[in-house]
PDB file of N, CA and C in Angstrom:
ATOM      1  N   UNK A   1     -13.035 -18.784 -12.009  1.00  0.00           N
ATOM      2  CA  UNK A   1     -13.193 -17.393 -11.631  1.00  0.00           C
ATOM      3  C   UNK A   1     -11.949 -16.628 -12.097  1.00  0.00           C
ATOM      4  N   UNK A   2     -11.678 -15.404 -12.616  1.00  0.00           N
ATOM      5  CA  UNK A   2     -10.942 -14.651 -13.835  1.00  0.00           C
ATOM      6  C   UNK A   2      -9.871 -13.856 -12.287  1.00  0.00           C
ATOM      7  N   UNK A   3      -9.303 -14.007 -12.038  1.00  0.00           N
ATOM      8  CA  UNK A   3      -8.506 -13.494 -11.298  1.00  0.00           C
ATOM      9  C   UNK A   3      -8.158 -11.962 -11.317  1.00  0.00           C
ATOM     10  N   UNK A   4      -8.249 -11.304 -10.263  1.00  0.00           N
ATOM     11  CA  UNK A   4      -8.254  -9.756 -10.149  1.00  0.00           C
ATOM     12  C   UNK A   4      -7.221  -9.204 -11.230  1.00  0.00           C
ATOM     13  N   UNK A   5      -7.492  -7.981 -11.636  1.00  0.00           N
ATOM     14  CA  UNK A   5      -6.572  -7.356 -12.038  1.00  0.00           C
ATOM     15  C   UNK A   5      -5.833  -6.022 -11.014  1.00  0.00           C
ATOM     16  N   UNK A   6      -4.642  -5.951 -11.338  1.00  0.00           N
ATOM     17  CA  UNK A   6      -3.434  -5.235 -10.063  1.00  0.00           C
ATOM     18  C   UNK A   6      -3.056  -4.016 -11.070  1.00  0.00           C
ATOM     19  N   UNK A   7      -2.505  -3.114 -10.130  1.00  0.00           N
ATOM     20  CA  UNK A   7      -1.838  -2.121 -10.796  1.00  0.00           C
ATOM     21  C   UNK A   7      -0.621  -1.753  -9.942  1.00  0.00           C
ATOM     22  N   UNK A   8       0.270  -0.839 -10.263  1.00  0.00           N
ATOM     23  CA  UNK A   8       1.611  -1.085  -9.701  1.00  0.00           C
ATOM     24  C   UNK A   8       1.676   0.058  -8.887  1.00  0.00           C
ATOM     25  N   UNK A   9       2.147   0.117  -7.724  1.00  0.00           N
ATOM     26  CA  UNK A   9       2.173   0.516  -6.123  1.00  0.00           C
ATOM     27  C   UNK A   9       2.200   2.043  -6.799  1.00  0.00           C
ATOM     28  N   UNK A  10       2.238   2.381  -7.838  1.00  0.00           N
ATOM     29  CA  UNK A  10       2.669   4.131  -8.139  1.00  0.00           C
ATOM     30  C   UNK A  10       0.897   4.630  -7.452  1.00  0.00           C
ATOM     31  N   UNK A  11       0.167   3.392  -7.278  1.00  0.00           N
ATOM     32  CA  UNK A  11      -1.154   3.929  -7.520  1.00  0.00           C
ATOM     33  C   UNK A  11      -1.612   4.700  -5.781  1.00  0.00           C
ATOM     34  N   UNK A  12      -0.003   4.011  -4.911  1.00  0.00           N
ATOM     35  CA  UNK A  12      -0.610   4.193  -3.302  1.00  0.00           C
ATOM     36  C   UNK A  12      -0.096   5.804  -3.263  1.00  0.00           C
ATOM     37  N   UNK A  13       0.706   6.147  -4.135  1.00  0.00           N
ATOM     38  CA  UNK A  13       1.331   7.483  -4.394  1.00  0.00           C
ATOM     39  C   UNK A  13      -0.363   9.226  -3.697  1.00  0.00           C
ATOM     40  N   UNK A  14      -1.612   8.708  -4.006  1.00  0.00           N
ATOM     41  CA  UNK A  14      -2.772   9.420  -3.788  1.00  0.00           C
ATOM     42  C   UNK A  14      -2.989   9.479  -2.319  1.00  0.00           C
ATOM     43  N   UNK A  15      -3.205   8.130  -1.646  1.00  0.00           N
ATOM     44  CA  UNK A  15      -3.699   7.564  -0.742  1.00  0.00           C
ATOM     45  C   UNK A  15      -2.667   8.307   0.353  1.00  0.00           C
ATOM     46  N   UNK A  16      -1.531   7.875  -0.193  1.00  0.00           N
ATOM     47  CA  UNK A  16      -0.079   8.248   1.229  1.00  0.00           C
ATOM     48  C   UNK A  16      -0.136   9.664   1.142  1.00  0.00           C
ATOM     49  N   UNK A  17      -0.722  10.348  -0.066  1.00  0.00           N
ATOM     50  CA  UNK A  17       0.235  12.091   0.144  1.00  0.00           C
ATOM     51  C   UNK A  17      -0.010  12.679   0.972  1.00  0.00           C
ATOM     52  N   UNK A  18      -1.312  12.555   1.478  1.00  0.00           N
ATOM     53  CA  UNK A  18      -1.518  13.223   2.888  1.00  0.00           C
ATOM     54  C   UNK A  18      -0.755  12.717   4.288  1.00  0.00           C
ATOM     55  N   UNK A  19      -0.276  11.728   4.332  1.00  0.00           N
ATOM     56  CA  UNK A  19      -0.050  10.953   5.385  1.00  0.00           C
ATOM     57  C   UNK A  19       1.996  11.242   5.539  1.00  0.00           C
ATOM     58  N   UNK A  20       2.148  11.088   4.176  1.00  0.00           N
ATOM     59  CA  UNK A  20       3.798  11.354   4.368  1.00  0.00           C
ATOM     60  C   UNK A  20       4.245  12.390   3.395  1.00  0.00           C
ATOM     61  N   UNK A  21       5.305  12.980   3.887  1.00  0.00           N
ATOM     62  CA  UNK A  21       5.914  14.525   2.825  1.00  0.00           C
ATOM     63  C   UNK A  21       6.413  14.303   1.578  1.00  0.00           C
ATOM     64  N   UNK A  22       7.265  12.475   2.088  1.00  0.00           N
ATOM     65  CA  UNK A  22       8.033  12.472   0.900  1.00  0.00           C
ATOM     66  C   UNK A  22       7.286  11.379   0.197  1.00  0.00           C
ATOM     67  N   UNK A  23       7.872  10.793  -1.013  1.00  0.00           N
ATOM     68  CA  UNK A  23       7.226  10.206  -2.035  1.00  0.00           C
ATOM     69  C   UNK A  23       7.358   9.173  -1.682  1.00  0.00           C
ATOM     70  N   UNK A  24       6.444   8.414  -1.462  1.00  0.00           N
ATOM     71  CA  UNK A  24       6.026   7.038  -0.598  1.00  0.00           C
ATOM     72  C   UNK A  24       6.478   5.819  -1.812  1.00  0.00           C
ATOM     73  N   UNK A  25       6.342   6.356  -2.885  1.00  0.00           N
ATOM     74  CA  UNK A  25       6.091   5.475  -3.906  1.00  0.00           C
ATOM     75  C   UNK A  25       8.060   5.076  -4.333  1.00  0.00           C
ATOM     76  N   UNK A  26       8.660   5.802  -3.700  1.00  0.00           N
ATOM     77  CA  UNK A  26       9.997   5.630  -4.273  1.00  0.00           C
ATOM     78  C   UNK A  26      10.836   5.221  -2.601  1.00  0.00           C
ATOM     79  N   UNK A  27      10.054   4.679  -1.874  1.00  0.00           N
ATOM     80  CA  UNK A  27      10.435   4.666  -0.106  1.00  0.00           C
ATOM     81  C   UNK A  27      10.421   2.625  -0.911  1.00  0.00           C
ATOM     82  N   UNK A  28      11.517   1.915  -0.310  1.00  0.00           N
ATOM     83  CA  UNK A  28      11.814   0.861  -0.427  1.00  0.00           C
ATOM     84  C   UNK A  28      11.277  -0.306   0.331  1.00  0.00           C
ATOM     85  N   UNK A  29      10.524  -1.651  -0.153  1.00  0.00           N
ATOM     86  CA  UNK A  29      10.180  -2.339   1.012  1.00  0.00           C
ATOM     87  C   UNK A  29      10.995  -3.724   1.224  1.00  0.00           C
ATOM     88  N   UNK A  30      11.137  -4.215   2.233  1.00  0.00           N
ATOM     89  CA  UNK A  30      11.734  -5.675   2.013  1.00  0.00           C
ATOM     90  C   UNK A  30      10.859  -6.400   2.472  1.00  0.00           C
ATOM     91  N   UNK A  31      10.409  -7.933   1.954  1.00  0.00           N
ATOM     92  CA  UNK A  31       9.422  -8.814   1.942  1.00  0.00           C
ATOM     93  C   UNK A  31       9.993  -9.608   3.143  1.00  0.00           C
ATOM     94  N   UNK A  32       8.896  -9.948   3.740  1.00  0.00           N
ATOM     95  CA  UNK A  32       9.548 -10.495   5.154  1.00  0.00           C
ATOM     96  C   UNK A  32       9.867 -12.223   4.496  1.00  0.00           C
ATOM     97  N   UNK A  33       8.554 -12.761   3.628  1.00  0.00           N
ATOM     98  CA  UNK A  33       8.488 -13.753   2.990  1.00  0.00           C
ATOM     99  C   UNK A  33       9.963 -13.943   2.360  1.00  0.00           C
ATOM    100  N   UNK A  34       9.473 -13.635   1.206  1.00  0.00           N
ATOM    101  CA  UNK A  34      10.871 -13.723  -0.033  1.00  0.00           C
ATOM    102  C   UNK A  34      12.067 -12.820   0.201  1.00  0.00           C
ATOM    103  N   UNK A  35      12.616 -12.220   1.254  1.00  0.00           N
ATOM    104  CA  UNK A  35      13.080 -10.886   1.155  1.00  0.00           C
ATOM    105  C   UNK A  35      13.450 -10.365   0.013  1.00  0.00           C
ATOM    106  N   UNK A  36      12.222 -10.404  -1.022  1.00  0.00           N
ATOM    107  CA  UNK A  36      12.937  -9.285  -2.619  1.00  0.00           C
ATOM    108  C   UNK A  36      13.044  -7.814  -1.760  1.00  0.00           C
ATOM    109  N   UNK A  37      13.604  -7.404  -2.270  1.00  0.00           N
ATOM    110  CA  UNK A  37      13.645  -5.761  -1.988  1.00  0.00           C
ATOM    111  C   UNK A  37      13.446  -4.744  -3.299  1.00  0.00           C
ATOM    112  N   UNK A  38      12.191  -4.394  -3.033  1.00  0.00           N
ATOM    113  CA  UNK A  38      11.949  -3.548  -4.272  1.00  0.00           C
ATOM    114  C   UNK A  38      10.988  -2.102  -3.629  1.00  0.00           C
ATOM    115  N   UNK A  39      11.109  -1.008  -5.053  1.00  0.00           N
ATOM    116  CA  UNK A  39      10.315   0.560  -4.381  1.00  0.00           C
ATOM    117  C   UNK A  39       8.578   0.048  -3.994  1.00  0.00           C
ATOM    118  N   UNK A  40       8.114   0.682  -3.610  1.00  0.00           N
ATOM    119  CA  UNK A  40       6.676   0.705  -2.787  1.00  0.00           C
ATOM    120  C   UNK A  40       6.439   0.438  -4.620  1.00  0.00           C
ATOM    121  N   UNK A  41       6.756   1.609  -5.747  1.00  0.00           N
ATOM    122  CA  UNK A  41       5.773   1.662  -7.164  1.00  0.00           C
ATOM    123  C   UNK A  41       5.930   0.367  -7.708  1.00  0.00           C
ATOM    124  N   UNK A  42       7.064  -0.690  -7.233  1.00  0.00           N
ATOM    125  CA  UNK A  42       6.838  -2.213  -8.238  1.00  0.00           C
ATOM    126  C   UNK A  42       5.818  -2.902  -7.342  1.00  0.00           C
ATOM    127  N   UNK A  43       4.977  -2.746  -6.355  1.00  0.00           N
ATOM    128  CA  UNK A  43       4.635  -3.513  -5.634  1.00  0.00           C
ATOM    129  C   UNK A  43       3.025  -3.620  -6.610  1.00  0.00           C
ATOM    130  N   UNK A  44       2.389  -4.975  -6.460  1.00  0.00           N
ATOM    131  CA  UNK A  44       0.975  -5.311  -7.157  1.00  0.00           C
ATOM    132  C   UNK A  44       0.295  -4.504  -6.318  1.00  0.00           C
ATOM    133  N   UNK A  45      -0.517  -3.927  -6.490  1.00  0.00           N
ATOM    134  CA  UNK A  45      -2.055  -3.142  -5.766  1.00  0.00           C
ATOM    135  C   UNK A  45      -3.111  -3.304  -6.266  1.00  0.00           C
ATOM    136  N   UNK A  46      -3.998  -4.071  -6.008  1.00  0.00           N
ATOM    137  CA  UNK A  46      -5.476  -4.315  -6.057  1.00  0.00           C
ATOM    138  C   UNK A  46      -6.133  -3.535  -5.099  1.00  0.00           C
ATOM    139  N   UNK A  47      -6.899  -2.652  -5.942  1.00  0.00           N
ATOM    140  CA  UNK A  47      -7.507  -1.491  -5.569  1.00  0.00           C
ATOM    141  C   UNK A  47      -8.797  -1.160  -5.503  1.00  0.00           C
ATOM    142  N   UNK A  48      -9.669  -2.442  -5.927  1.00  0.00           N
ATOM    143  CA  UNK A  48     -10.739  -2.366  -6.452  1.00  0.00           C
ATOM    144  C   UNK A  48     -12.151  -1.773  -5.349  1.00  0.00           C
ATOM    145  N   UNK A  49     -10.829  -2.304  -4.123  1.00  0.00           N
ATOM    146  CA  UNK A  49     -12.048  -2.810  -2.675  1.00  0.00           C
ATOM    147  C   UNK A  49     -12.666  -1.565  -2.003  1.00  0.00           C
ATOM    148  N   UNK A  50     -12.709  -1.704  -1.227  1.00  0.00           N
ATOM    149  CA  UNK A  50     -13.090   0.259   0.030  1.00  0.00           C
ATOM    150  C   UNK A  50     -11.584   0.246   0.240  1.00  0.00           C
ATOM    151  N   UNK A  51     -10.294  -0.212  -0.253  1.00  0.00           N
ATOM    152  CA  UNK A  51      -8.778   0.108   0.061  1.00  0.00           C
ATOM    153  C   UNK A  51      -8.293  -0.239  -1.281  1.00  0.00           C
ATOM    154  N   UNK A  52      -6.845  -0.379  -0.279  1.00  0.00           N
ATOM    155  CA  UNK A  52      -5.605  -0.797  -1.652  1.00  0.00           C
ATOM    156  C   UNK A  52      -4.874  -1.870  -0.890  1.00  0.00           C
ATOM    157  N   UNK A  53      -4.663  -3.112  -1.414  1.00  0.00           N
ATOM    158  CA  UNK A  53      -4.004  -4.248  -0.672  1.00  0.00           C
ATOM    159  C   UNK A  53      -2.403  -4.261  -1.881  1.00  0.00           C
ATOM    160  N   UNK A  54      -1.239  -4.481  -1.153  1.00  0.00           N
ATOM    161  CA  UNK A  54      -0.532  -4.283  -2.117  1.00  0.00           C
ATOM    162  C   UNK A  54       0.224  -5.385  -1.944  1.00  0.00           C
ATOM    163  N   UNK A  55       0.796  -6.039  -2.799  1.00  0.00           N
ATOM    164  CA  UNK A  55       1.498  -7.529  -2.788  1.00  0.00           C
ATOM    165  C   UNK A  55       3.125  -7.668  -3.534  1.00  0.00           C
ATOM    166  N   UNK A  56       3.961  -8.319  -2.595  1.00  0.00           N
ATOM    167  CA  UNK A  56       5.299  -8.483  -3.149  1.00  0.00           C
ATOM    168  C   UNK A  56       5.257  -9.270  -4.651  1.00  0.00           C
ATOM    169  N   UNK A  57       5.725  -8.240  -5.535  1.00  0.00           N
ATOM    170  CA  UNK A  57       5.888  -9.007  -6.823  1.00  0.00           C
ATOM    171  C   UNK A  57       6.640 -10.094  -6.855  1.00  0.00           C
ATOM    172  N   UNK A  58       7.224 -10.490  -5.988  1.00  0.00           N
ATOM    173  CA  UNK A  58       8.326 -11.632  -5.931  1.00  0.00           C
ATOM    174  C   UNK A  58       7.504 -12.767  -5.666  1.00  0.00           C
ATOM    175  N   UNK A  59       6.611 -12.454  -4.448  1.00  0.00           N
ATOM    176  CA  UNK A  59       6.129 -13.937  -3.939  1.00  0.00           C
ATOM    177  C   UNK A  59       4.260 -13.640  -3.767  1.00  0.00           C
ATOM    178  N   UNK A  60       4.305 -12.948  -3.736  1.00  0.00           N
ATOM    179  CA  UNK A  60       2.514 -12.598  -3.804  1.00  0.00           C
ATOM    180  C   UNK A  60       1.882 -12.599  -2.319  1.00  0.00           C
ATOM    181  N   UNK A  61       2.911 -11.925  -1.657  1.00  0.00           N
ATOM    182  CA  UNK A  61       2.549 -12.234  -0.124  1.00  0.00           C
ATOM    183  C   UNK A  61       1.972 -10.520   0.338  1.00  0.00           C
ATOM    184  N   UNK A  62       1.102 -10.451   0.731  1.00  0.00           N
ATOM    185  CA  UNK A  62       0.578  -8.485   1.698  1.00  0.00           C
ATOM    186  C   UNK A  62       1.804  -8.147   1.860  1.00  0.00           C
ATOM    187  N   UNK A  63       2.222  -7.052   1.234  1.00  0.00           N
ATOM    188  CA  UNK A  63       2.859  -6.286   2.113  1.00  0.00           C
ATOM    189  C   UNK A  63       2.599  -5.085   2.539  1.00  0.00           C
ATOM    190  N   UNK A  64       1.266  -4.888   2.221  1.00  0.00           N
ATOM    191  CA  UNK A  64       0.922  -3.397   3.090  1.00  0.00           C
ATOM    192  C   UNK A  64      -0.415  -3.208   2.343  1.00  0.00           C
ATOM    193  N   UNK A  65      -1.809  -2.351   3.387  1.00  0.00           N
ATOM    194  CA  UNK A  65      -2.736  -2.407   2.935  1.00  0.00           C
ATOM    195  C   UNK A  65      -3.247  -1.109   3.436  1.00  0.00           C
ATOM    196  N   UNK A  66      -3.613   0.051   2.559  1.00  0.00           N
ATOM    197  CA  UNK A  66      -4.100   1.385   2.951  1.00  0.00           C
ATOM    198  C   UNK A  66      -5.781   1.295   3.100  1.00  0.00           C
ATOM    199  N   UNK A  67      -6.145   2.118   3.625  1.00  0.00           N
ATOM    200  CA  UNK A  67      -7.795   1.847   3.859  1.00  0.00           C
ATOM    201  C   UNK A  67      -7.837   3.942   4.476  1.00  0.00           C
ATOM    202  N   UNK A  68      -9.020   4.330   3.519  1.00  0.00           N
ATOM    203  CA  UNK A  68      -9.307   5.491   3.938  1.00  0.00           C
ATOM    204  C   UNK A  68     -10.614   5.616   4.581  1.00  0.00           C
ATOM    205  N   UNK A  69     -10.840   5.999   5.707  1.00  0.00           N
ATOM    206  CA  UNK A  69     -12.513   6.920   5.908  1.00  0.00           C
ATOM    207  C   UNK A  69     -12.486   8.051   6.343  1.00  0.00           C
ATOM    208  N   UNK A  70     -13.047   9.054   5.760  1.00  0.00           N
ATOM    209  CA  UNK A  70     -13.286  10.159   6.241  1.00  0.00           C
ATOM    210  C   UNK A  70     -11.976  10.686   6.398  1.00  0.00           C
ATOM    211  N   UNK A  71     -11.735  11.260   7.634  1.00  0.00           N
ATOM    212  CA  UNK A  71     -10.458  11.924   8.000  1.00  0.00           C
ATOM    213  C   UNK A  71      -9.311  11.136   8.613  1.00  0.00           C
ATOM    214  N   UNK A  72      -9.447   9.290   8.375  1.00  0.00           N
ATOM    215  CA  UNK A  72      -8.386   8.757   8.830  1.00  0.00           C
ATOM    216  C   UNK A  72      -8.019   7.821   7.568  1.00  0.00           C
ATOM    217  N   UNK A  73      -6.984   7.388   8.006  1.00  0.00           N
ATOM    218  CA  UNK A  73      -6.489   6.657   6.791  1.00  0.00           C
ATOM    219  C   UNK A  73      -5.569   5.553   7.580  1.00  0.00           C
ATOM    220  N   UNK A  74      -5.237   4.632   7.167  1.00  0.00           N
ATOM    221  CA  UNK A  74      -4.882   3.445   8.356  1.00  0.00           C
ATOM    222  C   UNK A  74      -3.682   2.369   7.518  1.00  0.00           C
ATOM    223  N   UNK A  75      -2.789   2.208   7.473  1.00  0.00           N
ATOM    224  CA  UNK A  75      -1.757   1.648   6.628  1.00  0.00           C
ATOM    225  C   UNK A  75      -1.350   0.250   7.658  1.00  0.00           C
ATOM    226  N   UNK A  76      -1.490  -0.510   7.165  1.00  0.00           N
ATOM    227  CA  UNK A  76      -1.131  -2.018   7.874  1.00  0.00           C
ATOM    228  C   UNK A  76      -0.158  -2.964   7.192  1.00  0.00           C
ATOM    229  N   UNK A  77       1.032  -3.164   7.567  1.00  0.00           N
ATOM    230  CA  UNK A  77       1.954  -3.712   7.286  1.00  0.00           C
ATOM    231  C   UNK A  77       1.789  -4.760   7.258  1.00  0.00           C
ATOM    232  N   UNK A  78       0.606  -6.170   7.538  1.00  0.00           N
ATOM    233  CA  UNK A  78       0.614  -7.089   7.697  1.00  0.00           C
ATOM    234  C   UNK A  78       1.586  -7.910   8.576  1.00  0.00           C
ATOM    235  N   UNK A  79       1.198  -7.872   9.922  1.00  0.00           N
ATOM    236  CA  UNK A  79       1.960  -8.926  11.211  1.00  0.00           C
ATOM    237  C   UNK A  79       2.968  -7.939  11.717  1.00  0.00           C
ATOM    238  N   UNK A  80       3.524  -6.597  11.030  1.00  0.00           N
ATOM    239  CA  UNK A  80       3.915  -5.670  11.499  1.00  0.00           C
ATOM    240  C   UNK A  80       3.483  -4.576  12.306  1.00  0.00           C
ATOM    241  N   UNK A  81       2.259  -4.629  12.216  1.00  0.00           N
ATOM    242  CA  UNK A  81       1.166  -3.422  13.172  1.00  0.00           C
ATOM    243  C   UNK A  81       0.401  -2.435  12.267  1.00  0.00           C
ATOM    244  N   UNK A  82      -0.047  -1.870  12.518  1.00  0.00           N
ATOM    245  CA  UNK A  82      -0.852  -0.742  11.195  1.00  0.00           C
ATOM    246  C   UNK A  82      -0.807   0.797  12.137  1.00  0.00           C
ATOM    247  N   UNK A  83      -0.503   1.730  11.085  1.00  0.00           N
ATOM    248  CA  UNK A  83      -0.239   3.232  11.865  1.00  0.00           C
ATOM    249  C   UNK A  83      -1.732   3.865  11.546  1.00  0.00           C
ATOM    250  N   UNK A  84      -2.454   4.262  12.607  1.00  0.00           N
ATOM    251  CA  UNK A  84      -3.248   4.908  12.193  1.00  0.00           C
ATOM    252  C   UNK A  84      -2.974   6.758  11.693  1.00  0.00           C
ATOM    253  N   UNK A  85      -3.350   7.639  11.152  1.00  0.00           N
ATOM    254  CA  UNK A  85      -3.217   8.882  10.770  1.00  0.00           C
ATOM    255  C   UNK A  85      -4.758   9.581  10.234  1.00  0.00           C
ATOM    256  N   UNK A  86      -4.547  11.048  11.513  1.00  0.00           N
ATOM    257  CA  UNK A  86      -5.393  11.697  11.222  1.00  0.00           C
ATOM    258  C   UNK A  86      -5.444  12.291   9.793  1.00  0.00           C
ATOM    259  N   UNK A  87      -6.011  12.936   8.724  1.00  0.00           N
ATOM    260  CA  UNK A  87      -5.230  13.792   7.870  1.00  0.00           C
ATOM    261  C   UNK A  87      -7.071  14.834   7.089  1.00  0.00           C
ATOM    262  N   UNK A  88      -6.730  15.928   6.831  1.00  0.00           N
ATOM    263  CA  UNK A  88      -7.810  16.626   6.338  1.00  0.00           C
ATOM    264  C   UNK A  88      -8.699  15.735   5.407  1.00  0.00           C
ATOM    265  N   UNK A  89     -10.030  16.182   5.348  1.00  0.00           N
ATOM    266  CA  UNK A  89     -10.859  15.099   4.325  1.00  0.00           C
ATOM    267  C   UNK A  89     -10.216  15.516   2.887  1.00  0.00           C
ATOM    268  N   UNK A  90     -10.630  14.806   1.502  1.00  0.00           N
ATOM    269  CA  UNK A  90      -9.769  15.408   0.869  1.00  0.00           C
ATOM    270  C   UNK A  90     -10.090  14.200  -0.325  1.00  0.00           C
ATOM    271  N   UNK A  91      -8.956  13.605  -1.240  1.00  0.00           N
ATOM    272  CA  UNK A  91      -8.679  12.282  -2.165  1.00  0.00           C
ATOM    273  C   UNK A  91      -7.914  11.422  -1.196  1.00  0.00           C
TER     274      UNK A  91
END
């Protein structure tokens, strides 16, 4: 089976704008796994699904997974908790 293809975290840049002011994509994450520390835009995002699952380029572990419906949008840190947010319907 041909293994997904990813694109690089610039792609959660749509998903977050409603949710945060500043540029999500240049906001820093540290891997709880590997602790690499790299911007949200190096992170893998497979996007294909009803979300965006995004994965530490270092070790290939979740580090954060956006999911939109309607007027909410729901960001889950994996084992960290997930924030839910109201935000206008919209992209």
């Amino acid at each position: 089976m041909p293994l997904p293809t990813f694109r690089d975290g610039n792609v959660l840049a749509g998903p977050l704008s409603g949710v945060f002011a500043a540029d999500v994509t240049a906001a820093w994450l540290r891997c709880p796994d590997c602790g690499c520390e790299a911007p949200v835009a190096a992170l893998c995002v497979y996007d294909a699904g009803p979300g965006a699952v995004a994965r530490c380029a270092g070790c290939d572990r979740v580090a954060l997974r956006v999911a939109r419906q309607g007027d909410t949008v729901w960001v889950d840190f994996g084992g960290g908790g997930a924030l839910r947010f109201t935000v206008p319907d919209g992209p």
